[in-house]
C-alpha atoms as a PDB file:
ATOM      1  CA  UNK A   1      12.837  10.654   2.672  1.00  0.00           C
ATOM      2  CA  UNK A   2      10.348  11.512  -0.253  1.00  0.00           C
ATOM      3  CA  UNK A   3       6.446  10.829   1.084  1.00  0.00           C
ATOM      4  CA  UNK A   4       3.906  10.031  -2.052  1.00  0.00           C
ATOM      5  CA  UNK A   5       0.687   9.578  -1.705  1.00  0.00           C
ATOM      6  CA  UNK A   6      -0.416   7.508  -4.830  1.00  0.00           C
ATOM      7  CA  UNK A   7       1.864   5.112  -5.880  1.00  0.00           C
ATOM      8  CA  UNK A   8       1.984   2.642  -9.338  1.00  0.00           C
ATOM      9  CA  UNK A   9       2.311  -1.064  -8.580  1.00  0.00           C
ATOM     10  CA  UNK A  10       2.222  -1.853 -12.209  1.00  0.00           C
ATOM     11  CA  UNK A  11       0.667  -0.870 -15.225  1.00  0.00           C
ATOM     12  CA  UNK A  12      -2.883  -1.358 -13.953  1.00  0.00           C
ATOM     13  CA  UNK A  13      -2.554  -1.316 -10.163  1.00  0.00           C
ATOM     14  CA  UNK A  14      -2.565   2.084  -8.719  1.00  0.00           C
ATOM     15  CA  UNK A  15      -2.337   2.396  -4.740  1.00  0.00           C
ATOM     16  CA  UNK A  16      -3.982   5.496  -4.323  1.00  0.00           C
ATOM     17  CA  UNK A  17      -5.059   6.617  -0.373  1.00  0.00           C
ATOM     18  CA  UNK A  18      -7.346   4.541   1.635  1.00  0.00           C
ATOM     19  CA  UNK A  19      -7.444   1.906  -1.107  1.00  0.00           C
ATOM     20  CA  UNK A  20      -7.619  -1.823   0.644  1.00  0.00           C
ATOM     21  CA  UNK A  21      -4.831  -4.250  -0.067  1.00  0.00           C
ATOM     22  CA  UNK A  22      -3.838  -7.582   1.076  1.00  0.00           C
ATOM     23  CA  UNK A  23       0.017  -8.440   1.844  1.00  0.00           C
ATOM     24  CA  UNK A  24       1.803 -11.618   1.333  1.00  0.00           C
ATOM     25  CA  UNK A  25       2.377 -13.513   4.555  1.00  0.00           C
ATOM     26  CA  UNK A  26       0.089 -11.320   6.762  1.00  0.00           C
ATOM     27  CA  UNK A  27      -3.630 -11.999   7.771  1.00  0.00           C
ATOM     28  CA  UNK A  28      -6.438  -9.610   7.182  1.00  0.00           C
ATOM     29  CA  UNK A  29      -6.629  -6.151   4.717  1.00  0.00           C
ATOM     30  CA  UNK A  30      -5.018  -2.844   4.837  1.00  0.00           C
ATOM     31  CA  UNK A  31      -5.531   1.049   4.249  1.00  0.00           C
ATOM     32  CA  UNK A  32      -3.040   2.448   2.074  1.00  0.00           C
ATOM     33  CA  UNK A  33      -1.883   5.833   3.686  1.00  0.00           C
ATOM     34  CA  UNK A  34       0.905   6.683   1.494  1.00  0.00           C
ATOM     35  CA  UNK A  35       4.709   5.281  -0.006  1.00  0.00           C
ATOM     36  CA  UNK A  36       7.757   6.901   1.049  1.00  0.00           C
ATOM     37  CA  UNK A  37      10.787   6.472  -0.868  1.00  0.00           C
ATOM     38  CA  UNK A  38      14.757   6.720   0.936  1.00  0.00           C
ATOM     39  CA  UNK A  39      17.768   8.197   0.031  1.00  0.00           C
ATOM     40  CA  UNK A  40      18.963   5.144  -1.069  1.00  0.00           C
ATOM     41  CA  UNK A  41      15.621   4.789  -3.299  1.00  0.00           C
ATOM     42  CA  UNK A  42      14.061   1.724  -1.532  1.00  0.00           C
ATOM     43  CA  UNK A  43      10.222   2.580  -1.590  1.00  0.00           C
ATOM     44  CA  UNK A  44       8.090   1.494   1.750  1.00  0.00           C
ATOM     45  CA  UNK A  45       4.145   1.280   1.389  1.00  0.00           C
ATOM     46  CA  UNK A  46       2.986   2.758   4.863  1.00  0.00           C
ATOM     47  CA  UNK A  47      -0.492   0.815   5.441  1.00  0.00           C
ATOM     48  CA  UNK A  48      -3.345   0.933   8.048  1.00  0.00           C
ATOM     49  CA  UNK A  49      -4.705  -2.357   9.889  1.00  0.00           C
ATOM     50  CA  UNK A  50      -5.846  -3.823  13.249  1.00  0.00           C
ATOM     51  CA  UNK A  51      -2.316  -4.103  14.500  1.00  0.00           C
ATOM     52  CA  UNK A  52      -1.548  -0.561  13.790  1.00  0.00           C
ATOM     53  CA  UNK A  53       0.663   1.592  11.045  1.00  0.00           C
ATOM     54  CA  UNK A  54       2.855  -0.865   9.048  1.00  0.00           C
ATOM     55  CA  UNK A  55       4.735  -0.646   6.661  1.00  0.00           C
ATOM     56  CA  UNK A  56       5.796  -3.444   3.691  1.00  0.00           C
ATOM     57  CA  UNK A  57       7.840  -3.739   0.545  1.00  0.00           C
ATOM     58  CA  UNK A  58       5.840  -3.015  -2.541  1.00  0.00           C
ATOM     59  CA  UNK A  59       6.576  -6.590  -3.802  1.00  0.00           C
ATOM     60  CA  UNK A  60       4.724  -8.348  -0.514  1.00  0.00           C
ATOM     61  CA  UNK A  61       1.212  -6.018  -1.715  1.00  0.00           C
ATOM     62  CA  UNK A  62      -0.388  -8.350  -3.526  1.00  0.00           C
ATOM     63  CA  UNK A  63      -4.511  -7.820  -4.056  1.00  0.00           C
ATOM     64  CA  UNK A  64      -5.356  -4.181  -4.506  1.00  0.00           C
ATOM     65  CA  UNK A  65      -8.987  -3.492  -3.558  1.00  0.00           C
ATOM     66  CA  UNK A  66     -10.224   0.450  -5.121  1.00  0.00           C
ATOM     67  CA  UNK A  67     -12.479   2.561  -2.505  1.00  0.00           C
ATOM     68  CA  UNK A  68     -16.414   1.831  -2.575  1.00  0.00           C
ATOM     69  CA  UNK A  69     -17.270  -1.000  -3.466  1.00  0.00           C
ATOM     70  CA  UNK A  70     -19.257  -3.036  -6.090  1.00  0.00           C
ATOM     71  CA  UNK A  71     -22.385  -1.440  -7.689  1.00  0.00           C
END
């Protein structure tokens, strides 16, 4: 298993560490922490939340939220 710490969603989403996102079918927002990618070459995005270290298919990330905030 291959660990990477940022990781492109698409062409204009970056997941890059502690970043916020919000996952499809789960309540609240996430930390990124990193992506990890199998032998097989499925790719996990490990997150941060209340409930603990998670990790979700890079389909189910679905608002990505860059460190800071607005100025």
């Amino acid at each position: 298993m291959q660990l990477i710490d940022e990781y492109q969603l698409g062409p204009r989403r970056t997941l890059k560490p502690g970043c916020k996102v919000k996952v499809t079918g789960e309540r609240g927002t996430f930390k990124y922490r990193c992506a990890s990618v199998s032998i097989e070459g499925n790719v996990s995005i490990h997150v941060f939340g209340e409930q603990g270290f998670r990790a979700f298919r890079p389909e189910r990330i679905k608002v990505v939220r860059e460190k800071g905030g607005r100025r």
